[in-house]
Protein backbone atom coordinates (compact mmCIF):
# COMPACT_ATOMS: atom_id res chain seq x y z
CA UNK A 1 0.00 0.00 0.00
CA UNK A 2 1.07 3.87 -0.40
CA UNK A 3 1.19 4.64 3.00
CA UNK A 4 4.26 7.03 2.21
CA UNK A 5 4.04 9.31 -0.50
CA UNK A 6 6.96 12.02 -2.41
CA UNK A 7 5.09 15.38 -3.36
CA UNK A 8 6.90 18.48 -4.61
CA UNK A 9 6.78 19.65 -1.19
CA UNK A 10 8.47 16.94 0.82
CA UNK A 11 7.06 13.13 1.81
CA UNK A 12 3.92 12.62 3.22
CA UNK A 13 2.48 9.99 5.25
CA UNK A 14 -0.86 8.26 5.54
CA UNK A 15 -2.96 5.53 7.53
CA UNK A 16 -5.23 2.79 6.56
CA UNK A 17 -8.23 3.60 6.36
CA UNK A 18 -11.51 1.81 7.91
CA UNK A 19 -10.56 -0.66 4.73
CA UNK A 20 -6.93 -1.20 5.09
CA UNK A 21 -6.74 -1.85 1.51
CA UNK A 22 -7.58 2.09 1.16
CA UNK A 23 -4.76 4.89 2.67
CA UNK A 24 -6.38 7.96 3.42
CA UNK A 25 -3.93 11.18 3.83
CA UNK A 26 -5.50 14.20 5.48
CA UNK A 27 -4.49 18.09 5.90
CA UNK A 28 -2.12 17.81 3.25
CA UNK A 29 -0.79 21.42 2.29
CA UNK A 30 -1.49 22.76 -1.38
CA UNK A 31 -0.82 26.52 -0.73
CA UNK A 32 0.46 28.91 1.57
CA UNK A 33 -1.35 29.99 4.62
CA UNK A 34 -3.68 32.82 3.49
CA UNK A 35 -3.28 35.13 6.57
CA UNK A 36 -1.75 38.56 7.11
CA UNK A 37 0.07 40.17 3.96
CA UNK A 38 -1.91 37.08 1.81
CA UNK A 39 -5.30 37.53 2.92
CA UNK A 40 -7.37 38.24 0.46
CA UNK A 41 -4.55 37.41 -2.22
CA UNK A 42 -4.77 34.76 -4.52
CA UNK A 43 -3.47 31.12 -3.42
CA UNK A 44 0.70 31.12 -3.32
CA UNK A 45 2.92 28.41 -3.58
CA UNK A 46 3.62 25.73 -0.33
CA UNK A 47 6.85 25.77 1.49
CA UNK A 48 8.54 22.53 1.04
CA UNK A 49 9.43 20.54 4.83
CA UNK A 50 12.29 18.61 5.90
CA UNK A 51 11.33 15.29 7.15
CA UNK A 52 7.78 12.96 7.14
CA UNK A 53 4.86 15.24 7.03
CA UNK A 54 2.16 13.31 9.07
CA UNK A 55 -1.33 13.32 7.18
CA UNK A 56 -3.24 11.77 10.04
CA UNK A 57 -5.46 14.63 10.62
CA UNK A 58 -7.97 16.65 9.02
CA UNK A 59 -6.96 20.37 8.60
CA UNK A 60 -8.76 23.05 10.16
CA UNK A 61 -11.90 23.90 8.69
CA UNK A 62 -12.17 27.72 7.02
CA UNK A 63 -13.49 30.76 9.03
CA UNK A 64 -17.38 30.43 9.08
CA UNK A 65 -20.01 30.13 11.29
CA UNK A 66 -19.36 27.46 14.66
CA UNK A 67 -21.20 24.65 13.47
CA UNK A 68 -23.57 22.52 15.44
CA UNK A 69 -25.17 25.41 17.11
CA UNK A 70 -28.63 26.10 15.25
CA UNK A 71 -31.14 23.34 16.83
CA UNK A 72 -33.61 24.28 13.86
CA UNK A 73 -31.21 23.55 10.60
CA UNK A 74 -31.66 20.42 9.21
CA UNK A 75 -27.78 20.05 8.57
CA UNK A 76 -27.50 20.73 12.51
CA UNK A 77 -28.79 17.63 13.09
CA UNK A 78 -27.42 15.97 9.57
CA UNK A 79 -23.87 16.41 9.86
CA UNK A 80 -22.59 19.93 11.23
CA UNK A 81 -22.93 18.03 14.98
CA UNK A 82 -19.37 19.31 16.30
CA UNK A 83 -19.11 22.99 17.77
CA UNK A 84 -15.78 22.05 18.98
CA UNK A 85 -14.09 21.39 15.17
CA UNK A 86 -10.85 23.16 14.56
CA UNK A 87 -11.20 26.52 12.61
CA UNK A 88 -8.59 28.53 11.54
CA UNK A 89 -8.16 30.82 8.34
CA UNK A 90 -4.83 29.05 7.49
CA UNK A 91 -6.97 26.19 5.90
CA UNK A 92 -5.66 25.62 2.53
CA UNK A 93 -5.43 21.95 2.90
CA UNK A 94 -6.58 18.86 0.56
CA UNK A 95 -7.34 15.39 1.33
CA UNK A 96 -6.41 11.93 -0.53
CA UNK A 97 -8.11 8.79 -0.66
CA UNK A 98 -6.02 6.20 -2.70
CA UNK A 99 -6.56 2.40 -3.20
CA UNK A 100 -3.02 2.35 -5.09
CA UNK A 101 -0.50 0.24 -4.21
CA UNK A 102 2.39 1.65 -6.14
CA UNK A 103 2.45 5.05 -8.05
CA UNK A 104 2.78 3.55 -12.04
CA UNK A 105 -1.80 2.50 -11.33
CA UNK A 106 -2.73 6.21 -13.08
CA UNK A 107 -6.49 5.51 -12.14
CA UNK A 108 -8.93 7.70 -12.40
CA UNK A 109 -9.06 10.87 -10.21
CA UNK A 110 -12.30 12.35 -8.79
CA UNK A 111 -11.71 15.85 -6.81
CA UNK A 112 -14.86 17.14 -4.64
CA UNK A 113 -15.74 20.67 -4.05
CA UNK A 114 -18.47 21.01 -0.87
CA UNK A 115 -21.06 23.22 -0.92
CA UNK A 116 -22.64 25.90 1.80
CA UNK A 117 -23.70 28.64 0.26
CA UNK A 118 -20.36 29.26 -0.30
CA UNK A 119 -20.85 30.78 3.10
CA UNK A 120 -19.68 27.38 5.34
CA UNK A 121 -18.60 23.55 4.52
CA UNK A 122 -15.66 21.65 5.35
CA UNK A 123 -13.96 18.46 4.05
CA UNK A 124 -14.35 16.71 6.78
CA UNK A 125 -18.09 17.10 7.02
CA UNK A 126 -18.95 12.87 8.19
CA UNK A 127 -20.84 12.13 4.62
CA UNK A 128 -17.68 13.49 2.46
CA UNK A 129 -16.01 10.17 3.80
CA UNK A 130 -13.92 9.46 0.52
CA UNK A 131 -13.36 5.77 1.28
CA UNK A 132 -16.12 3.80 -0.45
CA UNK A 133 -15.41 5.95 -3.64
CA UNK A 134 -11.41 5.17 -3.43
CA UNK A 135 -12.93 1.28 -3.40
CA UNK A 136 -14.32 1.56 -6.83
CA UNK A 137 -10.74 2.03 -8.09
CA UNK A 138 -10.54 6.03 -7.90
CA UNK A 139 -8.33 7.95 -6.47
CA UNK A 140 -10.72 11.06 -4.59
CA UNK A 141 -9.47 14.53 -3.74
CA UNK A 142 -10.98 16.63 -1.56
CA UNK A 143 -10.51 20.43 -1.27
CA UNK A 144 -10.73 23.05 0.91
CA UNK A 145 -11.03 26.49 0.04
CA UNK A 146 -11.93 30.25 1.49
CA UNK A 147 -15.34 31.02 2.25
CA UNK A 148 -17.61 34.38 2.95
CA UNK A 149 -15.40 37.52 3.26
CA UNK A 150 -12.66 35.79 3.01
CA UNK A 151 -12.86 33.63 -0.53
CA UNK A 152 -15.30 36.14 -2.08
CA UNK A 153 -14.52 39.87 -1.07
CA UNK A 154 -13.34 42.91 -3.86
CA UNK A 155 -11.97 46.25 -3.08
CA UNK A 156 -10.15 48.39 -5.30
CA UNK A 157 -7.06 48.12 -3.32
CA UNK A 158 -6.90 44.24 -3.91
CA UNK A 159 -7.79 44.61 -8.15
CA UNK A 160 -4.82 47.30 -7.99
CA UNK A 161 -2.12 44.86 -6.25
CA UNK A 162 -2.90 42.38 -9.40
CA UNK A 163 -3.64 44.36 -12.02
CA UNK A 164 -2.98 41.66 -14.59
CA UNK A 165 -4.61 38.53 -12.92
CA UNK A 166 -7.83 37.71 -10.90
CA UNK A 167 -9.06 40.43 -8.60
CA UNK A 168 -11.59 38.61 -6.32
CA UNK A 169 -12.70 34.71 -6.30
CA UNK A 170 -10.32 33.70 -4.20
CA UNK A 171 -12.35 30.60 -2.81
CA UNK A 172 -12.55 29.34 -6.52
CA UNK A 173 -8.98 30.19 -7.12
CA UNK A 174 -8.12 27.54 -3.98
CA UNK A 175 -10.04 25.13 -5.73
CA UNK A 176 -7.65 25.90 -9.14
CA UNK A 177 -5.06 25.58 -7.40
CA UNK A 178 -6.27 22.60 -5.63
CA UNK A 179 -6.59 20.93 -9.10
CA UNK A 180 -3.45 21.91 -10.42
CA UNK A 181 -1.43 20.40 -7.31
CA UNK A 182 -3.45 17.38 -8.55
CA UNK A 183 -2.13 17.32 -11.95
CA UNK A 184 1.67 17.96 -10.59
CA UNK A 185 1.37 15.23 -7.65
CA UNK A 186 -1.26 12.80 -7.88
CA UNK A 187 0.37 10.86 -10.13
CA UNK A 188 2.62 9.96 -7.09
CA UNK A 189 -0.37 8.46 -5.51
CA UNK A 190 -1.24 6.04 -8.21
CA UNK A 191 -3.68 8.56 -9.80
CA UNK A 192 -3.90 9.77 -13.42
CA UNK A 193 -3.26 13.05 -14.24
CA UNK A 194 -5.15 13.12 -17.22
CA UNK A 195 -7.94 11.61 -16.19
CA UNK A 196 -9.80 14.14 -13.55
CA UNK A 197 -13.42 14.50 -12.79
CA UNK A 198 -14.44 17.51 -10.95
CA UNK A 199 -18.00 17.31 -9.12
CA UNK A 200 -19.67 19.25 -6.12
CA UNK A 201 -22.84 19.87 -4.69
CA UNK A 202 -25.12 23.33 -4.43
CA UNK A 203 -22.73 25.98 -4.18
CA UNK A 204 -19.50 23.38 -4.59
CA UNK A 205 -21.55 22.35 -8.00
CA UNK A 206 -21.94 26.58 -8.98
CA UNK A 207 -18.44 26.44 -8.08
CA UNK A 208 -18.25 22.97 -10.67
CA UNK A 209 -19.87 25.34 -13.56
CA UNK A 210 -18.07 28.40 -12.71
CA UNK A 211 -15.04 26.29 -13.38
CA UNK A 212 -16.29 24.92 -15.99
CA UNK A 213 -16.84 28.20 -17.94
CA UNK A 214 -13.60 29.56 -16.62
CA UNK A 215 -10.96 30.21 -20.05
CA UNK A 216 -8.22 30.03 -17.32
CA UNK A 217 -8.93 25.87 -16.19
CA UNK A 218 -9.86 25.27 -19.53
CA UNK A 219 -7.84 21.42 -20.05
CA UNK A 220 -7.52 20.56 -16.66
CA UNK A 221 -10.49 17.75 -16.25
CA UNK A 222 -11.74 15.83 -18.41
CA UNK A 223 -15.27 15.55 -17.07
CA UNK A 224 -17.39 17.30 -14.43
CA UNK A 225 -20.60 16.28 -12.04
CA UNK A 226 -22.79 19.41 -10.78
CA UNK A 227 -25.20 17.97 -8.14
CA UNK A 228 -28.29 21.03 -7.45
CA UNK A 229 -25.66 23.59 -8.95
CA UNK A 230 -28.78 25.21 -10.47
CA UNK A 231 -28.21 24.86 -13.78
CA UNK A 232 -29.99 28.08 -15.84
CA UNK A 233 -31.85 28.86 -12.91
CA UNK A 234 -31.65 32.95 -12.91
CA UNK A 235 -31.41 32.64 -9.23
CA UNK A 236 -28.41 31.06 -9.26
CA UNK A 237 -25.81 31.21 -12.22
CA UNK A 238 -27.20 34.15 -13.67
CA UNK A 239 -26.86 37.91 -12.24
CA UNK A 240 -23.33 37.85 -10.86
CA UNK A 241 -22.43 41.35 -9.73
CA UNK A 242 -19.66 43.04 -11.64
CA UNK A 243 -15.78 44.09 -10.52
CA UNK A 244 -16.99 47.54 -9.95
CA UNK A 245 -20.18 47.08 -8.43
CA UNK A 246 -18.37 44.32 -5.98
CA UNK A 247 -15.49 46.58 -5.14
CA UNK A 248 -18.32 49.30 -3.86
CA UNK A 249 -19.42 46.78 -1.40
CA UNK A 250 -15.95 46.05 -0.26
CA UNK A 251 -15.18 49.83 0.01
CA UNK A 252 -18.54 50.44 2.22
CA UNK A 253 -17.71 47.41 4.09
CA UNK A 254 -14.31 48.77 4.94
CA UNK A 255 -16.28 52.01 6.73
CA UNK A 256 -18.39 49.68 8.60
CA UNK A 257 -15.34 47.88 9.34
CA UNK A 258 -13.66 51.08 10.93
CA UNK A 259 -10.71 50.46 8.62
CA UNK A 260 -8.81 53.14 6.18
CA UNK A 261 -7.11 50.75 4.06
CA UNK A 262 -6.31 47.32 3.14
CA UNK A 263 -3.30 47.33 5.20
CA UNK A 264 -5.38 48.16 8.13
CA UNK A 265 -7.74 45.22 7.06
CA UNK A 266 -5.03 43.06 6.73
CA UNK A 267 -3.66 43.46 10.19
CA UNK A 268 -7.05 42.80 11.93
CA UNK A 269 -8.12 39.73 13.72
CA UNK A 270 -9.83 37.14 11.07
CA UNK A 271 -12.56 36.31 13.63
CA UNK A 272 -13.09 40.27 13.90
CA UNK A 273 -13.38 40.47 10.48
CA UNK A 274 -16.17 37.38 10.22
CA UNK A 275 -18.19 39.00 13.44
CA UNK A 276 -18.29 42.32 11.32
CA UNK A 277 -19.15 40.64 8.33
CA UNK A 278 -22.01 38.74 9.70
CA UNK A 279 -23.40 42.13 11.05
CA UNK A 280 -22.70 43.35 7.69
CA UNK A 281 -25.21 41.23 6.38
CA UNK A 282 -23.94 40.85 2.50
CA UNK A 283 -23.93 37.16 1.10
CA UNK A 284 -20.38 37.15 -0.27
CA UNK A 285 -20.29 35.42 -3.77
CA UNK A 286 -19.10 35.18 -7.54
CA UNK A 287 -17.67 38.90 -8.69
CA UNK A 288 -17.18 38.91 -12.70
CA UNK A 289 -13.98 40.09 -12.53
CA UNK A 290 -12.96 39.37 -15.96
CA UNK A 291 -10.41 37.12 -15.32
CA UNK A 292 -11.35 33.61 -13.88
CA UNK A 293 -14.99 34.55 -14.17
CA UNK A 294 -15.69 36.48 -17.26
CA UNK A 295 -19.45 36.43 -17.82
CA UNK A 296 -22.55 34.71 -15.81
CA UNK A 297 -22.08 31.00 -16.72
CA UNK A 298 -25.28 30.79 -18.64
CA UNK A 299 -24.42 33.12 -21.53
CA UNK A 300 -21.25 31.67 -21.60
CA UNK A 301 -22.27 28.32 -22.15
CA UNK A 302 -25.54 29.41 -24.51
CA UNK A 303 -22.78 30.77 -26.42
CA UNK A 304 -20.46 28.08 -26.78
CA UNK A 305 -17.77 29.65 -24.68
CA UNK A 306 -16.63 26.81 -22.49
CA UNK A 307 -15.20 23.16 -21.79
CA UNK A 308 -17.63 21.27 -23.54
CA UNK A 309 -17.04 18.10 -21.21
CA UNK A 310 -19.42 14.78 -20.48
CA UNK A 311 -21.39 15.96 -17.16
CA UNK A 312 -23.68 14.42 -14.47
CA UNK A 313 -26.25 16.75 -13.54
CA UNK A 314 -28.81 16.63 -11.17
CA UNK A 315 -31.06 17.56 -8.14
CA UNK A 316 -33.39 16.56 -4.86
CA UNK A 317 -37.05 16.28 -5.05
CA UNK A 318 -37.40 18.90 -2.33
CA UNK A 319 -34.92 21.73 -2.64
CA UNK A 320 -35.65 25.22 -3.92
CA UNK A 321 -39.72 24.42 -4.32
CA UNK A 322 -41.75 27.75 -5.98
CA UNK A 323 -45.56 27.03 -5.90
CA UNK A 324 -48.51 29.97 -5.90
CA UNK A 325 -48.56 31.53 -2.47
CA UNK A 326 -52.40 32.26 -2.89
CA UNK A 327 -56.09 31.20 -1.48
CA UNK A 328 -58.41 31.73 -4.13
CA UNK A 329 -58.65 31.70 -8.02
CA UNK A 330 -58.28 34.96 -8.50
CA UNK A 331 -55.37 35.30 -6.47
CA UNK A 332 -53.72 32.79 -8.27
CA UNK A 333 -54.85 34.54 -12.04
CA UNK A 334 -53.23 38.21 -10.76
CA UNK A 335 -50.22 35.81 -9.50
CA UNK A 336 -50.13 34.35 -13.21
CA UNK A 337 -49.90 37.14 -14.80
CA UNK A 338 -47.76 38.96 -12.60
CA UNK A 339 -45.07 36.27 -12.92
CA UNK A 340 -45.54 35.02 -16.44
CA UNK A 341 -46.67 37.90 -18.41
CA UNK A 342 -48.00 37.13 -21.99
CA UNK A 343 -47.61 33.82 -21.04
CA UNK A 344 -49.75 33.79 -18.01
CA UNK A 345 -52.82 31.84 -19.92
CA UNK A 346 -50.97 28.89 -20.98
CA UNK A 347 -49.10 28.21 -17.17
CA UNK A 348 -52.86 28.84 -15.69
CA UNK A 349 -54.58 26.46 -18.58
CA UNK A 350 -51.69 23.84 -17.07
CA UNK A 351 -52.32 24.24 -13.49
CA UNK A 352 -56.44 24.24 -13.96
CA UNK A 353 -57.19 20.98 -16.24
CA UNK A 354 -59.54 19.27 -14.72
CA UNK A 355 -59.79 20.86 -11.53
CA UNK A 356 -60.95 23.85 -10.05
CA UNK A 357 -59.93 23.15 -6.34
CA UNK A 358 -57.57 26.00 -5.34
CA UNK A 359 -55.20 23.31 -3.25
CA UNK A 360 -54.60 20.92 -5.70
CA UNK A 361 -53.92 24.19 -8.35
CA UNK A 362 -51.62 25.52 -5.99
CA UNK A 363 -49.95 21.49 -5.97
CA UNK A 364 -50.25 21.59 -9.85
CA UNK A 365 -48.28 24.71 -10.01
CA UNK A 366 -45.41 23.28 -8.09
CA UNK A 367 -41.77 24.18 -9.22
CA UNK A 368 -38.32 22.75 -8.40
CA UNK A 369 -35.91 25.33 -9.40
CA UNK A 370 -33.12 23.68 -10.12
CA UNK A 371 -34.94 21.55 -11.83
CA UNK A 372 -35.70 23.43 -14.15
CA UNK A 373 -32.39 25.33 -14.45
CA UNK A 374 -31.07 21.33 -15.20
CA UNK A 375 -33.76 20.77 -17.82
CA UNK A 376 -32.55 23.99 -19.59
CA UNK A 377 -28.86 23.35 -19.78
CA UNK A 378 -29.99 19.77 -21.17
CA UNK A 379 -32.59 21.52 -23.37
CA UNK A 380 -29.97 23.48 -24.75
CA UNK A 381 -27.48 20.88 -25.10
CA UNK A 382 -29.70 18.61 -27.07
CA UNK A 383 -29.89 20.99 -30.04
CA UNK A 384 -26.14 22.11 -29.75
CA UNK A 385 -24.80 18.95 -29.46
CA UNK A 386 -21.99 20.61 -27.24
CA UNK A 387 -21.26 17.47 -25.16
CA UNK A 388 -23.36 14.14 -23.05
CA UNK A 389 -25.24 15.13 -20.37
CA UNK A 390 -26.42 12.87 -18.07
CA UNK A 391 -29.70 13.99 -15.85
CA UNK A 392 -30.96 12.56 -12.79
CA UNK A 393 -33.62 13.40 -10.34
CA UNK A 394 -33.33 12.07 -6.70
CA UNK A 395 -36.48 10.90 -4.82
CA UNK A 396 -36.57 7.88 -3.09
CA UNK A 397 -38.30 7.94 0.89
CA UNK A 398 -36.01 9.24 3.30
CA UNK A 399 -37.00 7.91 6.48
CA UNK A 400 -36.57 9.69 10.15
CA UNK A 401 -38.59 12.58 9.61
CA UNK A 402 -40.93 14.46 6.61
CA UNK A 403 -38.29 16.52 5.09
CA UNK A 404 -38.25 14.36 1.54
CA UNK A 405 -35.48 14.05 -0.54
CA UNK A 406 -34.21 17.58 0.86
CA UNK A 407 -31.63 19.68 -0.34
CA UNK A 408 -27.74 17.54 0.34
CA UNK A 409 -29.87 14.44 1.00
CA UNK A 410 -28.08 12.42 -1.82
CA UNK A 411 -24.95 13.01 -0.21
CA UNK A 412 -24.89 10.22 1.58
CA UNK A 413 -25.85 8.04 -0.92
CA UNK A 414 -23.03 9.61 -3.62
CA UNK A 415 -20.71 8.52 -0.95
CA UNK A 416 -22.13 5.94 0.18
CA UNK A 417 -21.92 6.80 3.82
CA UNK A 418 -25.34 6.13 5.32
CA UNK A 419 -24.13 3.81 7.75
CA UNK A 420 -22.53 7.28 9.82
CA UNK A 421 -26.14 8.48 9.37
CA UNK A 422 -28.54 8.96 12.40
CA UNK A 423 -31.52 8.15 9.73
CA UNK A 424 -33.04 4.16 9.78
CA UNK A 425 -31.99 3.23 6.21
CA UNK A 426 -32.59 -0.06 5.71
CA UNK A 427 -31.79 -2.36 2.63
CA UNK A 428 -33.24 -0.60 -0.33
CA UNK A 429 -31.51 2.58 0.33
CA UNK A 430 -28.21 0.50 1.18
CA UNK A 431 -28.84 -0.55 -2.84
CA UNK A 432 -29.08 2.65 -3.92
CA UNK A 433 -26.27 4.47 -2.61
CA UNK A 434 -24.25 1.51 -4.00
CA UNK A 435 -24.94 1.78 -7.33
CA UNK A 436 -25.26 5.58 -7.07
CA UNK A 437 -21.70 5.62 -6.15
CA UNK A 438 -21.35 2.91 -8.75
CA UNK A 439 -22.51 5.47 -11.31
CA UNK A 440 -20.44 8.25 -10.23
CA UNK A 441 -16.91 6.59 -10.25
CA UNK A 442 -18.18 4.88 -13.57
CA UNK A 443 -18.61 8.23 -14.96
CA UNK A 444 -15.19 8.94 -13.81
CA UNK A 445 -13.19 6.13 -15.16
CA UNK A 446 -14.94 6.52 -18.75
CA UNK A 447 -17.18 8.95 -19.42
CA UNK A 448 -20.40 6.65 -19.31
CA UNK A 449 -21.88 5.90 -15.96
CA UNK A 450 -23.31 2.27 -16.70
CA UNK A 451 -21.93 -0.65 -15.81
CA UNK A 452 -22.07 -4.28 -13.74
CA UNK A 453 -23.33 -3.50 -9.99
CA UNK A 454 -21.35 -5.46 -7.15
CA UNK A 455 -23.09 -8.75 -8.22
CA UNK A 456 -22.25 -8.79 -11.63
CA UNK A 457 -25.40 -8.01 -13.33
CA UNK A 458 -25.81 -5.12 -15.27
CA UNK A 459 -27.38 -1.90 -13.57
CA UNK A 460 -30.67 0.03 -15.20
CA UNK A 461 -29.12 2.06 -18.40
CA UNK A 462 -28.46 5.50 -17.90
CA UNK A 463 -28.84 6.87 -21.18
CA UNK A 464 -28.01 10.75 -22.09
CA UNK A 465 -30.20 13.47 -22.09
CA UNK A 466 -31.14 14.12 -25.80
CA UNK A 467 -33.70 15.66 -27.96
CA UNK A 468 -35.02 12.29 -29.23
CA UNK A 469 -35.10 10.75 -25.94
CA UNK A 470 -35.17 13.43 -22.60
CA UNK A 471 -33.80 10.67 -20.32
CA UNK A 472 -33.79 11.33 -16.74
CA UNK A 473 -32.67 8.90 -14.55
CA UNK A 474 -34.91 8.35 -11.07
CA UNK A 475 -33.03 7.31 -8.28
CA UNK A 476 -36.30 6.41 -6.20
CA UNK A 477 -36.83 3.42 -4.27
CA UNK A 478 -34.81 1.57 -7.30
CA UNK A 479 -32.94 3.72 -10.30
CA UNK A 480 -35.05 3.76 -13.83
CA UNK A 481 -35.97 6.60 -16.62
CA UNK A 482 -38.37 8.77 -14.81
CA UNK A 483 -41.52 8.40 -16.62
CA UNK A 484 -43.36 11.78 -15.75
CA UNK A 485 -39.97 14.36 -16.84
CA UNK A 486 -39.87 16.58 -18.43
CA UNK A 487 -43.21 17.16 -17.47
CA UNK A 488 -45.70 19.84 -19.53
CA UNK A 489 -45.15 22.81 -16.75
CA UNK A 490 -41.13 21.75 -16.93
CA UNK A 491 -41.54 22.37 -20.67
CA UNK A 492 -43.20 25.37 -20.44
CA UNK A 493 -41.19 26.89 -17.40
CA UNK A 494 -37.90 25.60 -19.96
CA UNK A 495 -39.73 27.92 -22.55
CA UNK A 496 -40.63 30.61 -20.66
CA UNK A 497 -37.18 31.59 -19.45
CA UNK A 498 -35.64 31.17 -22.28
CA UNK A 499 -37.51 33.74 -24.35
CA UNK A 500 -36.85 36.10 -21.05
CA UNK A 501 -32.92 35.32 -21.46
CA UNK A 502 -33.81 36.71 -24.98
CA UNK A 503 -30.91 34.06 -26.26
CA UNK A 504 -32.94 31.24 -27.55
């Protein structure tokens, strides 16, 4: 087994994982510690050590809010259970999970980007357990990177200090630069430089697309999974503010911050800086700053300007629902016509057939988001040809309470971790994470998630999302082509923002 490992900084040293077939290396160093004069700077090169760097532990996790502390969020209870976790804003640390037992393997590499609103996460969240993944044959990456003020602030001190590269994003630059120590060292660990799938969830899958539209990673992955990144929902990868209009912010956040300059900032306390923040209250995000990210991702892409790789893209049954917040009918006409416009008729002709019951309208008129921003990207795609998209919707029951197949629920079924779950899965959900996670590392190895599940029979086909056939895969109870998407309000939701992108 590779339980000691030469990078370009120095050796490295792992354990055996819960599998001792599997070495698992944690808080491995990919950059320099982002504090004082590099705060707020993008990601600079690691210091080399003398001797065995011991990757026993997980890093600390980025400045953010103390998890575990919020009784009412779901993710409280889920996974965020320790207050006590390490945080510290020198976090620039990866984590490998390798089932190699010399370097010359070159399998496949999977590297995950968590989401959190791009607000909190950490690597070692309990479901991002990279262990039944590095089983399949893979070799998985996990990143860290800067979060809230910290990974998404602009001032126009910091664009005038690099005039000539990327001005804000630092939080996605980690994540480059994450990738690239990948291509320079994973070989190393019996993984394949050239053979790199990228995939995160909600705001790690935005972060997935951003990169994905990025000219600056352009070439290095070769495929990409976006789980609920939102697809061409305007909510979501649409809208970004510009350089200028994000360096404004930063300058009025400097005056609330009592600071004169970026000096000042610089030399302040990072947990000062997140308490002001919070009070600040400004959801720190994507800037355009012409550099990494040069346009919102969905002109980008409806114009042909980006990577063009296979994806995996998906959602949960019960994240980001829109449905008529009315109580009679003609409430719900003025809210037609308020939020469709000339095309009010047709979306209330949908939601009335056969019924005039103001529930089951209000039920009829039901809309997941992301859904829909999924179903446009693969809409899209299916007359462009650009690339295979595979689309999936995730519903099966969830048991331990009503929340559904909630936003993050497939996690633990992607990584097959349900057994570190509080929830009473029992055998069919066992099934299903298995050959979800079967499908993902397929995807990795070739390009095509189908193959033999752990018995050797084949698993249901996955086929791509095309025009001929708009496949999408339901991972319910048991996976199969969902027989009721794209339904007639999908269609027509697909249509309708379209014609307001004015681009199709």
């Amino acid at each position: 087994m590779l339980r000691r490992v030469t990078t370009e900084n120095g050796i490295v040293e792992g354990l055996p994982a819960s599998d001792p077939r599997i070495t698992v290396f944690k808080g491995i160093p990919f950059a320099a510690p982002p504090v004082g004069n590099l705060r707020w700077k993008p990601p600079q090169p690691c210091k080399n050590w003398e001797g065995v760097y011991k990757a026993y532990t997980f890093a600390p996790i980025s400045i953010q809010a103390t998890p575990g502390l919020d009784p009412d969020n779901i993710y409280t209870k889920e996974w965020h259970v320790d207050p006590n976790v390490p945080m510290s804003e020198d976090c620039l640390y990866l984590n490998v999970w390798t089932p190699a037992r010399h370097p010359e393997e070159k399998l496949p590499v999977m590297i995950w980007f968590f989401g959190g609103g791009l607000q909190v996460g950490y690597t070692s969240e309990m479901e991002f357990d990279g262990e039944r993944i590095a089983r399949r044959g893979i070799v998985f990456v996990s990143v860290n990177y800067r979060l809230n003020v910290f990974g998404f602030f602009a001032h126009p001190e910091i664009s005038e200090e690099n005039k000539d590269g990327p001005k804000a994003n630092f939080g996605l630059l980690d994540q480059l630069a994450g990738i690239e120590w990948v291509r320079r060292n994973i070989a190393a660990f019996g993984g394949d430089p050239n053979n790199i799938t990228i995939f995160g969830q909600s705001a790690g899958g935005g972060c997935v697309t951003a990169h994905v539209t990025s000219p600056i990673s352009e070439g290095l992955f070769q495929r990409a999974i976006i789980q609920s990144g939102g697809g061409f929902a305007p909510r979501f990868n649409q809208g970004y503010p510009s350089l200028s209009e994000a360096e404004k912010i930063g300058e009025e956040f400097f005056k609330f911050l009592g600071v004169k300059n970026l000096d000042e900032a610089r030399n302040l306390d990072a947990r000062v800086i997140f308490e002001k923040s919070e009070e600040f209250s400004y959801r720190w995000g994507f800037v355009k700053d012409g550099v990494y990210i040069v346009d919102d991702p969905v002109k980008l892409i409806i114009k042909g300007n980006w990577h063009k790789i296979p994806l995996i893209m998906g959602h949960t049954a019960n994240e980001f629902i829109e449905k008529p917040d009315v109580e009679t009918l003609e409430e719900f006409r003025e809210y037609a016509y308020k939020k469709f416009g000339e095309d009010a008729e047709e979306y209330i002709k949908l939601c009335t057939e056969r019924t005039n019951d103001i529930a089951q309208i209000k039920e009829k008129g039901r809309i997941n988001m992301f859904e829909i921003g999924n179903l446009m990207w693969c809409e899209h795609n299916a007359k462009t040809k650009d690339t295979t998209i595979y689309c999936y919707c995730f519903e099966p029951e969830i048991p331990g309470d009503d929340a559904g197949a909630f936003h993050s629920s497939e996690l633990w079924f992607v990584f097959e971790t349900l057994a570190k779950c509080w929830r009473p899965f029992v055998g069919k959900h066992y099934d299903l994470a298995r050959q979800m996670c079967n499908y993902w590392t397929n995807f990795a190895k070739k390009g095509n998630p189908n193959g033999l599940d752990a018995d050797g029979t084949p698993m249901p086909e996955w086929r791509p999302y095309t025009g001929e056939e708009p496949f999408i895969m339901l991972f319910g109870d048991k996976p199969c082509k969902d027989p009721n998407r794209p339904t007639e309000l999908m269609r027509f939701m697909v249509n309708h923002l379209f014609k307001k992108l004015n681009l199709e």
